[in-house]
N, C-alpha and C. Protein backbone atom coordinates (compact mmCIF):
# COMPACT_ATOMS: atom_id res chain seq x y z
N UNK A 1 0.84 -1.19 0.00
CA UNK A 1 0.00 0.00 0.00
C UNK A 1 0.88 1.25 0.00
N UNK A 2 0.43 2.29 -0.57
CA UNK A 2 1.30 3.76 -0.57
C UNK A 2 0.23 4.68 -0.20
N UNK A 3 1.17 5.54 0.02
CA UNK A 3 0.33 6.99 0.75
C UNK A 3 -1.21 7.12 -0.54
N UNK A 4 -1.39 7.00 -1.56
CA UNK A 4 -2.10 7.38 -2.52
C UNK A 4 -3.21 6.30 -2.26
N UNK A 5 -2.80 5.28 -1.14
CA UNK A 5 -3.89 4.21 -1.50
C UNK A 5 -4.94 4.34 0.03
N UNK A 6 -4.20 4.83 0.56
CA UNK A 6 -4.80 4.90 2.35
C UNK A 6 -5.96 5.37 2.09
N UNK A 7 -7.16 5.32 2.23
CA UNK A 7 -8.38 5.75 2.55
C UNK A 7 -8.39 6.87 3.41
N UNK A 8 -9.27 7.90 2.42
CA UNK A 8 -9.52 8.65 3.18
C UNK A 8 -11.19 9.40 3.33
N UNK A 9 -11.85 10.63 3.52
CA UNK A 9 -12.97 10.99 3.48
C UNK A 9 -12.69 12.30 3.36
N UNK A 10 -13.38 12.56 2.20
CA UNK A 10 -13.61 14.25 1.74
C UNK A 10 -14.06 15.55 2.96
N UNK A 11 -13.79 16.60 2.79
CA UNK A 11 -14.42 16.99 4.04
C UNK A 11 -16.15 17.18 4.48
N UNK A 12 -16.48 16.93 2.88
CA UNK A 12 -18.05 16.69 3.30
C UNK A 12 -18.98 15.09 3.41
N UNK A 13 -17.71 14.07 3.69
CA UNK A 13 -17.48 12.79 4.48
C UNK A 13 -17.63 12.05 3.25
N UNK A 14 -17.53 12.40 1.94
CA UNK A 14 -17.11 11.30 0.59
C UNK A 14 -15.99 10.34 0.91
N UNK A 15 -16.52 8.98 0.62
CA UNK A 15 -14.54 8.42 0.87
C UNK A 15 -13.70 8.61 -0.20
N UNK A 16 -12.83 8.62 -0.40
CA UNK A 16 -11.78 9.32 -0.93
C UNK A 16 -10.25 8.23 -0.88
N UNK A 17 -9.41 9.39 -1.50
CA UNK A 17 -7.90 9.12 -1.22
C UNK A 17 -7.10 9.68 -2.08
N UNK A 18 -5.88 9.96 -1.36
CA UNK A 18 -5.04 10.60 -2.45
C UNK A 18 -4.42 10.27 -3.97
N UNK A 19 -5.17 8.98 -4.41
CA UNK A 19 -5.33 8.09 -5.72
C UNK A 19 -5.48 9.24 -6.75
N UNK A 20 -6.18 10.46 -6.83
CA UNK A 20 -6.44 11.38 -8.31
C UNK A 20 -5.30 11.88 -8.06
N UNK A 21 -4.26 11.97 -7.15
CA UNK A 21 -2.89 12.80 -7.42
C UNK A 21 -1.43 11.90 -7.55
N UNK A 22 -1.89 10.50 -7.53
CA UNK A 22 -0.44 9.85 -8.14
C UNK A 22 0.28 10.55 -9.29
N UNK A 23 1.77 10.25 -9.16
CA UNK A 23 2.23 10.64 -10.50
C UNK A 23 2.11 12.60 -10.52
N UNK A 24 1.83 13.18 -8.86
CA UNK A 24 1.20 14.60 -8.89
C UNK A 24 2.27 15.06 -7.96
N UNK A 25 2.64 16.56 -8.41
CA UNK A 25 3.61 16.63 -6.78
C UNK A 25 2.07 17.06 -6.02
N UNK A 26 2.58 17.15 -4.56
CA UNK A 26 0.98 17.33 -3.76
C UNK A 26 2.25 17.87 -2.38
N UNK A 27 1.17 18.90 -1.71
CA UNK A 27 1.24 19.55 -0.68
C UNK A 27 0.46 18.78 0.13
N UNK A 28 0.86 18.22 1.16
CA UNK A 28 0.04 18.12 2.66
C UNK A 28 0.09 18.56 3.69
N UNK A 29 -0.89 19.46 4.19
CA UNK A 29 -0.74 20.20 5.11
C UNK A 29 -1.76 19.85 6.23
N UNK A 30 -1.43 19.83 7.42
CA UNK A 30 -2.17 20.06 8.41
C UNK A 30 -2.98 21.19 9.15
N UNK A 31 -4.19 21.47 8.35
CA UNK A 31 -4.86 22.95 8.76
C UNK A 31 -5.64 23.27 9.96
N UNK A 32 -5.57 24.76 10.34
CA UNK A 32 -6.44 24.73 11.51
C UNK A 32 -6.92 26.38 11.20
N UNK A 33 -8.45 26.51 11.43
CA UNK A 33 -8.75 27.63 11.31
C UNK A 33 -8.48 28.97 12.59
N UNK A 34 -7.96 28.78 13.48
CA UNK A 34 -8.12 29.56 15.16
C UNK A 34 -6.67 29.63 14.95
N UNK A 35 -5.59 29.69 14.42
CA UNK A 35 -4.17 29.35 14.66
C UNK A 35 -3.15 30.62 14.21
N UNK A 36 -1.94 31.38 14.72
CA UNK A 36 -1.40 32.20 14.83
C UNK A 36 -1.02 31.87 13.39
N UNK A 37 -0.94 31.05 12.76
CA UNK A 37 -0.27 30.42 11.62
C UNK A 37 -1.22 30.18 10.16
N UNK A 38 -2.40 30.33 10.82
CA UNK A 38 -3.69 30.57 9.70
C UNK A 38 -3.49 31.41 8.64
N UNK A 39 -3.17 32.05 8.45
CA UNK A 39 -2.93 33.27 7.32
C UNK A 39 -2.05 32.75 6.37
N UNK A 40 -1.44 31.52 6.78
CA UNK A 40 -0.73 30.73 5.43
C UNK A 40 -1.52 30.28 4.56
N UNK A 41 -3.24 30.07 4.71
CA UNK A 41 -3.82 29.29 3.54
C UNK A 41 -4.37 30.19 2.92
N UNK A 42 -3.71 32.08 2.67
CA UNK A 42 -3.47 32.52 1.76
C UNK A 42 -2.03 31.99 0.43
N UNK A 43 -0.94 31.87 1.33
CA UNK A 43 -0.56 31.46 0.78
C UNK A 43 -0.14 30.06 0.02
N UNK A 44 -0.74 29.26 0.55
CA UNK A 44 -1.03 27.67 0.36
C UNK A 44 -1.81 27.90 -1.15
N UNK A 45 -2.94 29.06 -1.46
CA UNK A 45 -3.45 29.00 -1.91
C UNK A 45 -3.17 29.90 -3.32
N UNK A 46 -2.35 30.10 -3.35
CA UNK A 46 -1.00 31.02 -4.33
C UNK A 46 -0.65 30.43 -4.80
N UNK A 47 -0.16 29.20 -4.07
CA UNK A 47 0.61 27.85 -4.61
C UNK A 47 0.24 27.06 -5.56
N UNK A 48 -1.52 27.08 -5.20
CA UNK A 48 -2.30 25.80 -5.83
C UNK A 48 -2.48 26.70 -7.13
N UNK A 49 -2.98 27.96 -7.35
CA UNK A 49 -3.15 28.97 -8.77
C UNK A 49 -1.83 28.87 -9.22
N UNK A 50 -1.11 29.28 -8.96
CA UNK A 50 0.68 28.99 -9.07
C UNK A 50 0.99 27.85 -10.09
N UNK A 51 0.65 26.85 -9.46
CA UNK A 51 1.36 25.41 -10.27
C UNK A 51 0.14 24.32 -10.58
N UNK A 52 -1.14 24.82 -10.27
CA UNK A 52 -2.20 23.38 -10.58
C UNK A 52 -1.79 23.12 -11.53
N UNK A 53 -1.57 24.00 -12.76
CA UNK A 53 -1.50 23.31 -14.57
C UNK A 53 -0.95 22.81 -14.75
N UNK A 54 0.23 22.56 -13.95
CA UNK A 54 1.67 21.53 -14.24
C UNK A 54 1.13 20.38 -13.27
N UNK A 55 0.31 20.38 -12.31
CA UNK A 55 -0.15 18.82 -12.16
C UNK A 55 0.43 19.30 -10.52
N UNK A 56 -0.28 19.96 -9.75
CA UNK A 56 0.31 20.40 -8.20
C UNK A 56 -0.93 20.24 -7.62
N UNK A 57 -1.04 20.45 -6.26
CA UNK A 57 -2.13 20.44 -5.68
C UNK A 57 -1.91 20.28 -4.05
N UNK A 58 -2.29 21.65 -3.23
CA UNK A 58 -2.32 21.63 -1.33
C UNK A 58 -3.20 20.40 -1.32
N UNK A 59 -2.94 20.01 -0.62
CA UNK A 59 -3.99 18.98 -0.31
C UNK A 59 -4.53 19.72 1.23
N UNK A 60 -5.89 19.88 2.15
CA UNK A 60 -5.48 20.26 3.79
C UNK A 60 -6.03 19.18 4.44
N UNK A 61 -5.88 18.87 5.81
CA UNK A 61 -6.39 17.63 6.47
C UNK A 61 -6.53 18.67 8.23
N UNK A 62 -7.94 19.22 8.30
CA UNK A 62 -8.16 20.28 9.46
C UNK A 62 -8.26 18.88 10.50
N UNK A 63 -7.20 19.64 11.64
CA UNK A 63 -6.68 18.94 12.69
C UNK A 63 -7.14 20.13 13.98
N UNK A 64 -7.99 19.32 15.09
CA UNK A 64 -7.90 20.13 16.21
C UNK A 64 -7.21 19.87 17.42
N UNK A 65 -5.84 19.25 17.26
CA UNK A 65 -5.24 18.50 18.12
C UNK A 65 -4.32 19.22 18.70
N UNK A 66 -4.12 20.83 18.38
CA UNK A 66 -3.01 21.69 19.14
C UNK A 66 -3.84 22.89 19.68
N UNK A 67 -4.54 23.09 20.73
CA UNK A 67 -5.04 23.73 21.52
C UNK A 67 -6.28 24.04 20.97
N UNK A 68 -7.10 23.04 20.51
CA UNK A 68 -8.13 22.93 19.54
C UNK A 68 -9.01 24.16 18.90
N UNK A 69 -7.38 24.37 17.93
CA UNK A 69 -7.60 25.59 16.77
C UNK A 69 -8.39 25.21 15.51
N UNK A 70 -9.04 24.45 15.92
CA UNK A 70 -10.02 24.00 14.92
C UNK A 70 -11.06 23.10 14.92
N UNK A 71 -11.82 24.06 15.94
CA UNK A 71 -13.18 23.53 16.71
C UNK A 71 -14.44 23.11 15.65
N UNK A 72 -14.49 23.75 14.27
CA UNK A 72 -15.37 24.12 13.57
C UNK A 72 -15.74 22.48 12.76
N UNK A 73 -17.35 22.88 12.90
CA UNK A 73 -17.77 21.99 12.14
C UNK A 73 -16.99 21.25 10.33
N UNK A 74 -17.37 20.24 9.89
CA UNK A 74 -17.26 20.38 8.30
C UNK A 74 -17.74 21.11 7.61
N UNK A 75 -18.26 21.94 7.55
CA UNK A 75 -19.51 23.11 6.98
C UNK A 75 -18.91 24.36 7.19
N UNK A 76 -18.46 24.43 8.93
CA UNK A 76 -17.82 25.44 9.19
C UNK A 76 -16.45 25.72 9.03
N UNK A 77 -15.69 24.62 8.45
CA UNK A 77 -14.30 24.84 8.10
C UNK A 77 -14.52 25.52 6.87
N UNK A 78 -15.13 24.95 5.76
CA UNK A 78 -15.34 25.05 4.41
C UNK A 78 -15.74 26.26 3.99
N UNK A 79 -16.61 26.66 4.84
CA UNK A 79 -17.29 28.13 5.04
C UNK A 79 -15.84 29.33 4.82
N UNK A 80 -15.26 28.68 6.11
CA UNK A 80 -14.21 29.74 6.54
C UNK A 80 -13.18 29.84 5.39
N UNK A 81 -12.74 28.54 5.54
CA UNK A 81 -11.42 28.49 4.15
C UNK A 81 -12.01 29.12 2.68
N UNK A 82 -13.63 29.05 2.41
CA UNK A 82 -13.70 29.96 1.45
C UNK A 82 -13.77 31.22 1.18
N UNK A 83 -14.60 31.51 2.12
CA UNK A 83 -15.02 33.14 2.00
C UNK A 83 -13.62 33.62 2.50
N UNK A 84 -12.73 33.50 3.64
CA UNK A 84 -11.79 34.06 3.81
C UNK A 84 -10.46 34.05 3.50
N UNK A 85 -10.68 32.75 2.85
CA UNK A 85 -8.97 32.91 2.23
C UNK A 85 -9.09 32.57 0.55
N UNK A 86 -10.44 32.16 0.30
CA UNK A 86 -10.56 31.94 -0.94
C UNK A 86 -9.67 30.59 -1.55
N UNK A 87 -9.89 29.54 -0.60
CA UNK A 87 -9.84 28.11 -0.80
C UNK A 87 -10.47 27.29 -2.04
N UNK A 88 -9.28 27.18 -2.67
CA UNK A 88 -10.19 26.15 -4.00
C UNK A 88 -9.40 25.01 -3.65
N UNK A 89 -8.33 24.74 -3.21
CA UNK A 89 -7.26 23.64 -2.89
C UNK A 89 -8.32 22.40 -2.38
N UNK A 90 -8.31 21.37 -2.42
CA UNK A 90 -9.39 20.29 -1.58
C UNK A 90 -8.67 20.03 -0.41
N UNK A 91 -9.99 19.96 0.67
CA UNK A 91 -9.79 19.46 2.02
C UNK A 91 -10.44 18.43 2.39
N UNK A 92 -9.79 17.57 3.09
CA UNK A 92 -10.50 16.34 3.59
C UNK A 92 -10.61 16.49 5.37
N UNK A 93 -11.53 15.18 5.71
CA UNK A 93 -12.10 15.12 6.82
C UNK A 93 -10.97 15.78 8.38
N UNK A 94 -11.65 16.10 9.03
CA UNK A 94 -10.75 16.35 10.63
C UNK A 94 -10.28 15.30 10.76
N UNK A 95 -8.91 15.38 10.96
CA UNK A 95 -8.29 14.10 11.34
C UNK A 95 -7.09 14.28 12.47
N UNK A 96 -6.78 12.93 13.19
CA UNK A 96 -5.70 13.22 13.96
C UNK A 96 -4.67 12.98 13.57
N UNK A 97 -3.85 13.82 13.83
CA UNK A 97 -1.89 13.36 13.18
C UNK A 97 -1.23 13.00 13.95
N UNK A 98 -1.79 13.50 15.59
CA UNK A 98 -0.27 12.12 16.42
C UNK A 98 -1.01 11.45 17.31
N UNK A 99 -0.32 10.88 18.24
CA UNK A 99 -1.35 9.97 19.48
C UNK A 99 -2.13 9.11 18.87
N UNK A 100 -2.63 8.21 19.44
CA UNK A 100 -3.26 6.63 19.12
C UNK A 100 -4.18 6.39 18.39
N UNK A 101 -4.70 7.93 17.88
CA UNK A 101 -5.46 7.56 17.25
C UNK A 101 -4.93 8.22 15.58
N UNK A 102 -4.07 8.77 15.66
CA UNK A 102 -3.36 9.16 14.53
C UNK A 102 -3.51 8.46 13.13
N UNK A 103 -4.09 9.21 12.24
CA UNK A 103 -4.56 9.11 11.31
C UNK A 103 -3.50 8.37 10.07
N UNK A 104 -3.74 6.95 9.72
CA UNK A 104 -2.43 6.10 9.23
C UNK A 104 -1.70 6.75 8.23
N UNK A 105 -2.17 7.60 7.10
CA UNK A 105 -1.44 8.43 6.34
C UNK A 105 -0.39 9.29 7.17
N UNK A 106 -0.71 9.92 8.34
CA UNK A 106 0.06 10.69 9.26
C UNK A 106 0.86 9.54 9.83
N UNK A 107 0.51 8.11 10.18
CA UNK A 107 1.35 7.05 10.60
C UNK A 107 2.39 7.07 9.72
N UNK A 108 2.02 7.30 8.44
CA UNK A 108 3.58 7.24 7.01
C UNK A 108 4.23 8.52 7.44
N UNK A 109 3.57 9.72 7.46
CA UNK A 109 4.17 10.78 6.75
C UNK A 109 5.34 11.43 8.06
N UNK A 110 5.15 11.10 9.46
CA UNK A 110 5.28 11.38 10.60
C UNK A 110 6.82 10.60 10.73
N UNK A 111 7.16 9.54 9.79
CA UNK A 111 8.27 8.65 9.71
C UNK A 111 9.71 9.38 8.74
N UNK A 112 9.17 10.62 8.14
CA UNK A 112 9.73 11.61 6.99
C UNK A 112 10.94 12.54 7.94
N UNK A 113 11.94 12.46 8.13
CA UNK A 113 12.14 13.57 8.81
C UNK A 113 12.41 15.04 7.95
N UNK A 114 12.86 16.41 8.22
CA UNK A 114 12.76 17.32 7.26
C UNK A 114 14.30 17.69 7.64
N UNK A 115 14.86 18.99 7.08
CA UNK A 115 16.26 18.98 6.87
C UNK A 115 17.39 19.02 8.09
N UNK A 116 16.64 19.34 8.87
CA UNK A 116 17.18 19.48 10.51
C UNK A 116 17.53 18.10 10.92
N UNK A 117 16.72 16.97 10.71
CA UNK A 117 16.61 15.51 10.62
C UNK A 117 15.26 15.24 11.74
N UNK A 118 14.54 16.08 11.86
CA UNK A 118 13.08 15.94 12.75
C UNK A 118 12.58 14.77 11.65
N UNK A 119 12.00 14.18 12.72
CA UNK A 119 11.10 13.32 12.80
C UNK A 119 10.13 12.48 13.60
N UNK A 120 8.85 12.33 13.14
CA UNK A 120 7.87 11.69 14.20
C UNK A 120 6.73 13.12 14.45
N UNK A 121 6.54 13.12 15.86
CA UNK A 121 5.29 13.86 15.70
C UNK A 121 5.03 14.93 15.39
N UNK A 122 3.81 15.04 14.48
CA UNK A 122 3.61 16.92 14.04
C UNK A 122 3.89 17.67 15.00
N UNK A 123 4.34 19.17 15.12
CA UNK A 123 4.71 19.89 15.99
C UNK A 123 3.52 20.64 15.91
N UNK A 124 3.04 20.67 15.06
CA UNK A 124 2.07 22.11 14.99
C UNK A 124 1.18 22.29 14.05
N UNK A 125 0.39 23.18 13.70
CA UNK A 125 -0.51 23.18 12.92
C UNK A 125 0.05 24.34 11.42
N UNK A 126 -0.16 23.23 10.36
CA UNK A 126 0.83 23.62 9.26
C UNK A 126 1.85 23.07 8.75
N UNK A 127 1.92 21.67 9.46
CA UNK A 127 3.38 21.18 8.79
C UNK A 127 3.36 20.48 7.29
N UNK A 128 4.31 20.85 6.64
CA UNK A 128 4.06 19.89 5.34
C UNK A 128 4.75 18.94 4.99
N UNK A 129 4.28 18.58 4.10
CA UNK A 129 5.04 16.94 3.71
C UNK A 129 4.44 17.14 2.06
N UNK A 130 5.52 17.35 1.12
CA UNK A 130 5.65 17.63 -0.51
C UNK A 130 6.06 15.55 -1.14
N UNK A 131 4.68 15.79 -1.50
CA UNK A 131 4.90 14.24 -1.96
C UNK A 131 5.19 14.77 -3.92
N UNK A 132 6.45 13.63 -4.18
CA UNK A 132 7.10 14.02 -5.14
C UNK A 132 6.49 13.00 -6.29
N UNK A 133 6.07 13.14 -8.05
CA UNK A 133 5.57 12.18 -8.44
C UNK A 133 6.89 10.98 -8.06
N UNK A 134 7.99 11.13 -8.41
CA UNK A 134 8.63 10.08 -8.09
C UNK A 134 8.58 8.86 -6.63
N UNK A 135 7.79 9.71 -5.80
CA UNK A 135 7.36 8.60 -4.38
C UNK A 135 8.34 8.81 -3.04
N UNK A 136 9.24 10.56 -3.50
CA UNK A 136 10.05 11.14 -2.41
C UNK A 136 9.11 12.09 -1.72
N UNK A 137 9.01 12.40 -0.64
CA UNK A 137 8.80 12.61 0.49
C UNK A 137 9.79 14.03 1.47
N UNK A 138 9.35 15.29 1.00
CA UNK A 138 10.07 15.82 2.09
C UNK A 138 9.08 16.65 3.54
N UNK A 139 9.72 17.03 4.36
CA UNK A 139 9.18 17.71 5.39
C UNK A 139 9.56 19.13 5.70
N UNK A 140 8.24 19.80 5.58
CA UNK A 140 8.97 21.39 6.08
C UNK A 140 8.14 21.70 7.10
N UNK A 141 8.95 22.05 8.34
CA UNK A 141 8.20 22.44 9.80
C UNK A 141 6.80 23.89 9.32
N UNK A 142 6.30 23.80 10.48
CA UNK A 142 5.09 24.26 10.58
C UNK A 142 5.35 26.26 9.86
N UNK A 143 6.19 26.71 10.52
CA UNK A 143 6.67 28.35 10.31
C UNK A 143 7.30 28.41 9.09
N UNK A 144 7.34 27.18 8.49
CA UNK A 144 8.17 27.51 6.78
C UNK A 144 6.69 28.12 6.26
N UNK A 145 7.02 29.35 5.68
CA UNK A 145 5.79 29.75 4.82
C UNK A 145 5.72 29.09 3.67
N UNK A 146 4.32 28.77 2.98
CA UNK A 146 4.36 29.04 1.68
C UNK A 146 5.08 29.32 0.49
N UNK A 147 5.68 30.69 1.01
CA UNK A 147 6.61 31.21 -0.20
C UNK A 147 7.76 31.29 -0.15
N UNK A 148 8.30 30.24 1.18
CA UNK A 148 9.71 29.80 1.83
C UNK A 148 10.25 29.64 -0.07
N UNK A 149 11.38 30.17 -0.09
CA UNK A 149 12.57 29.61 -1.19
C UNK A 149 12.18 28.58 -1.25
N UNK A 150 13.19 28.14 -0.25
CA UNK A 150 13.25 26.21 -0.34
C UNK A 150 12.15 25.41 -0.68
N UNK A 151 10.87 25.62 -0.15
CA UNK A 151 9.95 25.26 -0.36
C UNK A 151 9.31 25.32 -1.56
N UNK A 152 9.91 26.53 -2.10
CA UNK A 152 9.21 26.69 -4.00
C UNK A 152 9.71 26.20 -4.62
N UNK A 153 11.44 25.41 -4.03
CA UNK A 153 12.44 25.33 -4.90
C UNK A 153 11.85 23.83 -4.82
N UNK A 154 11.72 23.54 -4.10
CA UNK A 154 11.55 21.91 -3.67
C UNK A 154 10.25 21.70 -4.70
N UNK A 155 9.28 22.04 -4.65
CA UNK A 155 8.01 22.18 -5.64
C UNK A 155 8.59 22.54 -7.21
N UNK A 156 9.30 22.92 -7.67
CA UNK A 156 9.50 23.84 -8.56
C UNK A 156 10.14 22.68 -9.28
N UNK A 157 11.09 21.78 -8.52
CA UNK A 157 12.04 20.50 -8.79
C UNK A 157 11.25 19.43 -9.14
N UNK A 158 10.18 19.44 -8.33
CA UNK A 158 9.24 18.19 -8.33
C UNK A 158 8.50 18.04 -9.97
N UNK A 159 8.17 19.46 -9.94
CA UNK A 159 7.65 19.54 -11.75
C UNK A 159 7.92 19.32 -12.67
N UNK A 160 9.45 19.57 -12.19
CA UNK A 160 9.95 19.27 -13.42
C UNK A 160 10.42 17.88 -14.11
């Protein structure tokens, strides 16, 4: 099984999975609407206008597991991420990323460490994980923006 095959559920509870983006570079991010760090899914969403045509795509997965910055219904996430940041990127169901009940895609992606050599549990709300079509895997902590260099460079590589 690969990350593309794990089951998942849309955020308006379709089952799903990251299967339409094999062969895709893809952003995964861990979103939360209440979070000092929220104002990135402006730029998350730069990203996705940015590079969809070349085959890109944020993926978000709203997590309320860090001081539960993301109390809001499915309705009410969707609400928010549109009208206010103008979200076209797809989001899937609330899910958990660490502790026992940790969501098995986050069981893979949590095993990635990023350039520091971190690895294991999300720190925070926002961390990404750039799945490459080739089936590489990197990690950028939660405060890397969007329009981090490295981060465009790393995307920018993947396209090509």
């Amino acid at each position: 099984m690969t990350l593309y095959d794990i089951p998942l559920h849309t955020l308006s509870g379709d089952d799903g999975s990251l299967a339409p983006f094999a062969g895709k570079t893809v952003l995964v991010v861990n979103v939360a609407s209440k979070c000092g760090l929220t104002p990135q899914y402006a730029g998350l969403e730069e990203l996705q206008k940015k590079y969809a045509e070349r085959g890109f795509s944020v993926v978000g997965f709203p997590c309320n597991q860090f001081l539960g910055q993301e109390p809001g219904t499915a309705e009410e996430i969707q609400t928010f991420c549109s009208t206010t940041y103008g979200v076209t990127f797809p989001l899937f169901e609330k899910i958990e990323v660490n502790g026992d009940h940790r969501h098995p895609l986050y069981e893979e992606l949590t095993q990635v460490a990023d350039v520091d050599g971190y690895s294991g549990d999300i720190r925070w709300n926002f961390e990404k994980f750039l799945l490459a079509p080739d089936g590489s895997v990197q990690r950028f902590a939660p405060q890397v923006e969007p329009d981090d260099p490295a981060l465009v460079a790393a995307i920018e590589a993947a396209l090509s």
